[in-house]
N, C-alpha and C. Protein backbone atom coordinates (compact mmCIF):
# COMPACT_ATOMS: atom_id res chain seq x y z
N UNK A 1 -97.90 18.73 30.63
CA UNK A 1 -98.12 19.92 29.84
C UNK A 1 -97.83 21.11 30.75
N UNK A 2 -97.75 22.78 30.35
CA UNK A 2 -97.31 23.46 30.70
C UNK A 2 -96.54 24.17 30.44
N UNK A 3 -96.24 24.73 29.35
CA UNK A 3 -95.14 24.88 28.56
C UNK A 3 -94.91 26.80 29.67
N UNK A 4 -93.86 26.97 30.21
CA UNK A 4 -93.44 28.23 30.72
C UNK A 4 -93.11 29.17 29.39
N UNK A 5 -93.76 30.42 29.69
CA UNK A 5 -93.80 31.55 28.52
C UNK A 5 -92.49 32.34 29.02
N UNK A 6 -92.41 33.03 27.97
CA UNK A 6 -91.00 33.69 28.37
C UNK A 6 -91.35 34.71 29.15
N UNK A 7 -89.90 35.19 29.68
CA UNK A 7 -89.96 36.18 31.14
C UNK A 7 -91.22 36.07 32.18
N UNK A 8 -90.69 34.82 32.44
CA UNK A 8 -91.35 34.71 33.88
C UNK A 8 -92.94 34.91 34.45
N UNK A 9 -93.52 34.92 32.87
CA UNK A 9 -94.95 35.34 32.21
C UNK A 9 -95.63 33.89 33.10
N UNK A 10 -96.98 33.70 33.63
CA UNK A 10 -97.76 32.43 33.83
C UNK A 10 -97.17 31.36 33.22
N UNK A 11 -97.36 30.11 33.83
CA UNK A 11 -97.50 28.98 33.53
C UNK A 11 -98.95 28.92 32.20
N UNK A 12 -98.75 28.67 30.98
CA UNK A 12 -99.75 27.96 30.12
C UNK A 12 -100.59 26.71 30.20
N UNK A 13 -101.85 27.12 30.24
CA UNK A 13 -102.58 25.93 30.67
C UNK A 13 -102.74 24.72 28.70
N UNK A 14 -102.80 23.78 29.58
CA UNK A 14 -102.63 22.89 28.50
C UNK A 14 -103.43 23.32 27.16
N UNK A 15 -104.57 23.98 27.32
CA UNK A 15 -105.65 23.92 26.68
C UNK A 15 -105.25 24.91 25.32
N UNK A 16 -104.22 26.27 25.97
CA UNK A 16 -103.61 27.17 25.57
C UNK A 16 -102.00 26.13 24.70
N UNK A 17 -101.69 25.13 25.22
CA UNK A 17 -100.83 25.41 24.86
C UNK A 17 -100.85 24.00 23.78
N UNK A 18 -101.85 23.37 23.54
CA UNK A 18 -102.16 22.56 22.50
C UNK A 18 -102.99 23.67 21.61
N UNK A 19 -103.52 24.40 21.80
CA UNK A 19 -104.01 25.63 20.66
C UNK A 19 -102.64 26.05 19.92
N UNK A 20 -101.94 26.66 20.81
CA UNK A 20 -100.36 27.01 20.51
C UNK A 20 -99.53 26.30 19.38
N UNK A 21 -99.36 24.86 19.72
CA UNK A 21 -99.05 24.41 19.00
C UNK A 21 -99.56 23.95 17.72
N UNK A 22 -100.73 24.02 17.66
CA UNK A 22 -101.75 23.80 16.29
C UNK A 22 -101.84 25.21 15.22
N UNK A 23 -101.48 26.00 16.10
CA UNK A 23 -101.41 27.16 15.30
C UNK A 23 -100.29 27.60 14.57
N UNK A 24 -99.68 27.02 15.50
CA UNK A 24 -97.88 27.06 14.85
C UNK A 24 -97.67 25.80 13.45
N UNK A 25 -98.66 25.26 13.86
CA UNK A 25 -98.17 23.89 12.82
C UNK A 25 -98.99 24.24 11.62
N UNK A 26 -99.94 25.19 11.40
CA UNK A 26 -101.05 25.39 10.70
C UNK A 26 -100.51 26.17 9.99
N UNK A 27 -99.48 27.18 10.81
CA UNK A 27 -98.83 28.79 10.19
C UNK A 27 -97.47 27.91 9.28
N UNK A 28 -97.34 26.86 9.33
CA UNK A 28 -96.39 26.14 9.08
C UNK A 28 -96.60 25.29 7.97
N UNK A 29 -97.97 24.94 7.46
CA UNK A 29 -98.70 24.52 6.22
C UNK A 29 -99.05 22.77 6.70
N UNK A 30 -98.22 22.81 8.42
CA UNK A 30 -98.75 21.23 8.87
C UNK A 30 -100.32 21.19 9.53
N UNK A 31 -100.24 20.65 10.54
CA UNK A 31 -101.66 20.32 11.10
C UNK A 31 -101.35 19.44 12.13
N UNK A 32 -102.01 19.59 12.95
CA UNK A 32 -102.59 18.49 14.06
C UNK A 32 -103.27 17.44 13.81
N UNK A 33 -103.21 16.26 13.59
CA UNK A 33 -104.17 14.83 13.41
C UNK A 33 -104.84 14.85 14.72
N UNK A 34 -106.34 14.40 14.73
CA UNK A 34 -107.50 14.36 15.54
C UNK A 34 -107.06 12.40 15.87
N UNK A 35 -107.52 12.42 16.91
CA UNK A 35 -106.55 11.52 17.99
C UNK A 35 -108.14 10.05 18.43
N UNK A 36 -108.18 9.36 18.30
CA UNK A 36 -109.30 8.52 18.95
C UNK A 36 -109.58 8.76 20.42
N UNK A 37 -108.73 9.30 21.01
CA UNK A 37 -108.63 9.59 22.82
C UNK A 37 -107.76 10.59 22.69
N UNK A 38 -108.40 11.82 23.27
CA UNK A 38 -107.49 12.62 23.92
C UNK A 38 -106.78 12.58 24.99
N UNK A 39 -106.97 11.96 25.74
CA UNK A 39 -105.86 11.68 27.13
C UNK A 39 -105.23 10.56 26.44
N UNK A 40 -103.51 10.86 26.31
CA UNK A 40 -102.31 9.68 26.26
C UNK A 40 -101.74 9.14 27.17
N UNK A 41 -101.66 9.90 28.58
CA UNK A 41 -100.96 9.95 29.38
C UNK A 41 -101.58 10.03 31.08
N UNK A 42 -100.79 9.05 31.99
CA UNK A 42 -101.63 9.39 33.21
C UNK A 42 -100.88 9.10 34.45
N UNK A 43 -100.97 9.47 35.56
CA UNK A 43 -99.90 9.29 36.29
C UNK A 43 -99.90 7.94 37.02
N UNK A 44 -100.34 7.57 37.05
CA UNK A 44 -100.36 5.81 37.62
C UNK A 44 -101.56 5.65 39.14
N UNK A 45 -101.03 4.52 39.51
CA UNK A 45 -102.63 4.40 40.52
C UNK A 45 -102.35 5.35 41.82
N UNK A 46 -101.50 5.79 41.98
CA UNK A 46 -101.33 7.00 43.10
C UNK A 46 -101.86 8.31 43.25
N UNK A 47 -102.06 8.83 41.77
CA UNK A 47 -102.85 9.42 41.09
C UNK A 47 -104.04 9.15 40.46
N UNK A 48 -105.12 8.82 40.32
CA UNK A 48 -105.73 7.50 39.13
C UNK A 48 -106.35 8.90 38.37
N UNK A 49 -106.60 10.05 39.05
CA UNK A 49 -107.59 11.23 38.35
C UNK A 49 -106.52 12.57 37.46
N UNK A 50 -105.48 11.61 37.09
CA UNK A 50 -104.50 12.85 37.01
C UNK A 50 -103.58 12.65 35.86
N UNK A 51 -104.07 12.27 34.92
CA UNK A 51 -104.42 12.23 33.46
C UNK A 51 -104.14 13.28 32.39
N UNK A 52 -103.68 13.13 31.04
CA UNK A 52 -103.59 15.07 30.23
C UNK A 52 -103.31 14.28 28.97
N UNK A 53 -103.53 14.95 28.07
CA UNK A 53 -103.38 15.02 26.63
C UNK A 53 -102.12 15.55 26.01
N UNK A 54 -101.32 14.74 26.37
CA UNK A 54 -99.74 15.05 26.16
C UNK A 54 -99.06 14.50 25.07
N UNK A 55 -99.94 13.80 24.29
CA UNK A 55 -98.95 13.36 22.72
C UNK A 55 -99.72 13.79 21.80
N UNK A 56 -99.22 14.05 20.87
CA UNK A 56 -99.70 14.71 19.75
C UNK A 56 -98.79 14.33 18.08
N UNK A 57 -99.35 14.02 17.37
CA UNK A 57 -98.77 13.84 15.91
C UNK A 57 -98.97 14.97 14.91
N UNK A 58 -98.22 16.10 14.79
CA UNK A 58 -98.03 16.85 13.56
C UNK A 58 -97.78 16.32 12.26
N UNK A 59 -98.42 16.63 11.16
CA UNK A 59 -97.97 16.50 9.54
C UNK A 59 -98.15 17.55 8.33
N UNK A 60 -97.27 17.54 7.51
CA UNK A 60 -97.55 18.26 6.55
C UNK A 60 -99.20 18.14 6.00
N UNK A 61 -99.67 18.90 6.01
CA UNK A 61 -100.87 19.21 5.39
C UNK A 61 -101.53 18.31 3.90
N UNK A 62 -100.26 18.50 3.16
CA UNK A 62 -100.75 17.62 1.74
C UNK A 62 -100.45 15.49 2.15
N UNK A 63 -100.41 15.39 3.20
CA UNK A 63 -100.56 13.77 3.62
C UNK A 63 -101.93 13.73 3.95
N UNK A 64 -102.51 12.75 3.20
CA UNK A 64 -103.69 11.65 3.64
C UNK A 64 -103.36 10.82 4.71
N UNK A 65 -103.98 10.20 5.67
CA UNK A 65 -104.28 9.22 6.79
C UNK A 65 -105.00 8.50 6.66
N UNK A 66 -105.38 7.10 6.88
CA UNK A 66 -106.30 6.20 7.12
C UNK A 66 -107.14 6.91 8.70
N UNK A 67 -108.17 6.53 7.89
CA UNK A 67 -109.33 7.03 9.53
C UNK A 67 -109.50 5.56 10.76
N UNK A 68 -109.47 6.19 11.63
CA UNK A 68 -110.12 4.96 12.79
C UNK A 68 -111.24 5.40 13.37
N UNK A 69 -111.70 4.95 14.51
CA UNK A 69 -112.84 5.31 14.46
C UNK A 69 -112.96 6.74 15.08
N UNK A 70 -114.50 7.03 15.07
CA UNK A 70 -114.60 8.55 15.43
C UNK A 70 -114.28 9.54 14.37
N UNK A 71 -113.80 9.14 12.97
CA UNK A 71 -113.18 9.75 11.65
C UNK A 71 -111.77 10.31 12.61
N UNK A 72 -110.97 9.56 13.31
CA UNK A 72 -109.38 10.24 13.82
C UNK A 72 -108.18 9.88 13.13
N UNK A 73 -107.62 10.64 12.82
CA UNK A 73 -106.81 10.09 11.79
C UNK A 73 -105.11 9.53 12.85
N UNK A 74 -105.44 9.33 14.20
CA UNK A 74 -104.05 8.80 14.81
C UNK A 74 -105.12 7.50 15.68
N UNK A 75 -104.73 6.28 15.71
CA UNK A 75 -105.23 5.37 16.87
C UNK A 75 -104.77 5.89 18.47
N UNK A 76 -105.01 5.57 19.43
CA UNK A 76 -104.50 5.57 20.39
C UNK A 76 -105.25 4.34 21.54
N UNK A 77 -103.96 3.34 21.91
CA UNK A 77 -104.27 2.25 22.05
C UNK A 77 -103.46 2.64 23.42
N UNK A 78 -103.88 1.05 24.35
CA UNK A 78 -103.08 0.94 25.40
C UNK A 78 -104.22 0.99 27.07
N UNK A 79 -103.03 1.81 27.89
CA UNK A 79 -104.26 1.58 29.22
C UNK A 79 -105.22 2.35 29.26
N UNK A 80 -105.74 3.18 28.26
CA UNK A 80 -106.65 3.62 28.06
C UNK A 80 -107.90 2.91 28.00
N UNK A 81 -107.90 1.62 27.22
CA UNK A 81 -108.81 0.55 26.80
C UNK A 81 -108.72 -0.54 28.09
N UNK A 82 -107.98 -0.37 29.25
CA UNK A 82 -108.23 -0.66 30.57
C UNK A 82 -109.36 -0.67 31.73
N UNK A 83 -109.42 -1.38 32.70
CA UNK A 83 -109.91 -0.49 33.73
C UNK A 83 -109.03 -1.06 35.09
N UNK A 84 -109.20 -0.42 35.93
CA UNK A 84 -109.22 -1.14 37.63
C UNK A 84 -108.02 -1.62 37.64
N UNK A 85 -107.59 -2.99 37.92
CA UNK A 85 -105.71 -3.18 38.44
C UNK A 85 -105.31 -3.13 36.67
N UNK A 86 -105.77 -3.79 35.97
CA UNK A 86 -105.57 -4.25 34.66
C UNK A 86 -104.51 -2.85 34.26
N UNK A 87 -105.36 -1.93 34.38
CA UNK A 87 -105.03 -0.13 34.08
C UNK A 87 -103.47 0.09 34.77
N UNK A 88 -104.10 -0.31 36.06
CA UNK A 88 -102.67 0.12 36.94
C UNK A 88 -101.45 -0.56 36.60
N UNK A 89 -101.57 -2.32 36.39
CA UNK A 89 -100.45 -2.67 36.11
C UNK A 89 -99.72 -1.81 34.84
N UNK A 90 -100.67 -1.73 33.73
CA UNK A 90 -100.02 -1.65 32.01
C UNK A 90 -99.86 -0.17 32.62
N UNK A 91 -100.06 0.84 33.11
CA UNK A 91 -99.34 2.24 33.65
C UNK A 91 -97.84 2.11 34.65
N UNK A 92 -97.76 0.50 35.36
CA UNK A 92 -97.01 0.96 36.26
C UNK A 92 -95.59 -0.01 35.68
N UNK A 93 -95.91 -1.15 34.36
CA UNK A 93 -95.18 -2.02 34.13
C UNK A 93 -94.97 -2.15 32.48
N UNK A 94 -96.07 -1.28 31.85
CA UNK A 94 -95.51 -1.31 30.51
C UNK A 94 -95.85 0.48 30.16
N UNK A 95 -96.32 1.24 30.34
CA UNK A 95 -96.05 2.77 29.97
C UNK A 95 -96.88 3.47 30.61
N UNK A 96 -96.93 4.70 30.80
CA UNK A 96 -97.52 5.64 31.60
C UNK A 96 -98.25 6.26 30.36
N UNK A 97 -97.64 6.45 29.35
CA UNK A 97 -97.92 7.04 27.94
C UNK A 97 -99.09 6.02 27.21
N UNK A 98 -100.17 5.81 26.62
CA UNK A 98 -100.81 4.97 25.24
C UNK A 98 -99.38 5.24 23.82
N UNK A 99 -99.97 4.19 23.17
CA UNK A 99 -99.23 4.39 22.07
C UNK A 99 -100.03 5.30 21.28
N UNK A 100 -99.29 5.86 20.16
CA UNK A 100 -99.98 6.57 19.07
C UNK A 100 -99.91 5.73 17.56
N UNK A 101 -100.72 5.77 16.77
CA UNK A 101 -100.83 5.01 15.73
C UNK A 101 -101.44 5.65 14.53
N UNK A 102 -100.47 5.75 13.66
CA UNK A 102 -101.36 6.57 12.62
C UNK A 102 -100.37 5.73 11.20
N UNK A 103 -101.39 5.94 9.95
CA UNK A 103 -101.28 5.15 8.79
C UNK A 103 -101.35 6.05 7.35
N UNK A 104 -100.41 5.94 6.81
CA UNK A 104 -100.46 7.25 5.74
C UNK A 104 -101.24 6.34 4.35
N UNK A 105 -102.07 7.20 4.02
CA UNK A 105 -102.75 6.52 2.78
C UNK A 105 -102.47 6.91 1.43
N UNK A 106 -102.75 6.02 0.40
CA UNK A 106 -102.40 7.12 -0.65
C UNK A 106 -103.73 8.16 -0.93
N UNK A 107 -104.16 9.24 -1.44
CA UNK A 107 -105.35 9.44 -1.88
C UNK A 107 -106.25 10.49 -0.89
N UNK A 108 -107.24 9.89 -0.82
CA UNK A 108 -108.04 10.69 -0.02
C UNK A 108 -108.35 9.72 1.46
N UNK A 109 -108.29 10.36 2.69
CA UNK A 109 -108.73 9.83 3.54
C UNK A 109 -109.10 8.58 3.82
N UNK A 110 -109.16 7.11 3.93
CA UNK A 110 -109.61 6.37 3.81
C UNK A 110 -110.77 5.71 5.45
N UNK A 111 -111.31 4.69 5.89
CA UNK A 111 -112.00 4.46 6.61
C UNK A 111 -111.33 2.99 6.64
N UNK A 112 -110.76 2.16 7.45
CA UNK A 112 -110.95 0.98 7.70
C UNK A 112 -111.00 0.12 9.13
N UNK A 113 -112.52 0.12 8.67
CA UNK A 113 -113.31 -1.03 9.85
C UNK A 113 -112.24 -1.55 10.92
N UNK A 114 -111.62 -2.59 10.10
CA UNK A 114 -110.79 -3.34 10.88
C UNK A 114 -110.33 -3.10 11.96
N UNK A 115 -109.59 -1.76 11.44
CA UNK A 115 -108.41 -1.05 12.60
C UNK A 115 -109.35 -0.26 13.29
N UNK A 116 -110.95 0.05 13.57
CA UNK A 116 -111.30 1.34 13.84
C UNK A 116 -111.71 1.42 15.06
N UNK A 117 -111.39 0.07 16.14
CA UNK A 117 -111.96 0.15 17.35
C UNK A 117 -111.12 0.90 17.84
């Protein structure tokens, strides 16, 4: 994260610049989906504390989602649900990134158990 502002203005701190983008998507009639884990992303065991909230799923506003747990309407699976080498390998041999997972419903919001760990 970090998105550089124009003319040479500060570096944007993430916090600013996931607001940024939610506002833009909002002014836009989309939205931000609420995430089961906010950290997607992490730099591997060289780093182990150095981690950020770098994926994000935008949608039009009039789409329903299936909920998981926490009422989030995106899963986020992967080395997150890790710990210790387990973590390091799936960061250093299958993604640095979690996956994102989200399920369009018909209707209103739905809840299912199944999927909601």
């Amino acid at each position: 994260m970090g998105q550089q502002r124009a003319n040479s203005l500060p570096v944007v701190s993430q916090e600013e610049e996931i607001a940024d983008l939610a506002a833009d998507a909002d002014s836009n009639g989309m939205r931000m989906l609420s995430k089961t884990h906010d950290v997607t992303w992490r730099q591997g065991p060289s780093h182990p504390n150095f981690a950020s909230d770098l994926d994000h799923v935008l949608a039009t506003s009039n789409i329903s989602f299936q909920l998981f747990a926490n009422s989030a309407e995106v899963r986020v699976d992967g080395w997150n649900h890790l710990e210790g080498e387990e973590r390091d390998d799936f960061t250093m041999n299958v993604s640095d990134h979690c996956s994102i997972f989200c399920r369009i419903s018909s209707g209103q919001p739905t809840n299912d158990s199944e999927d909601a760990a």
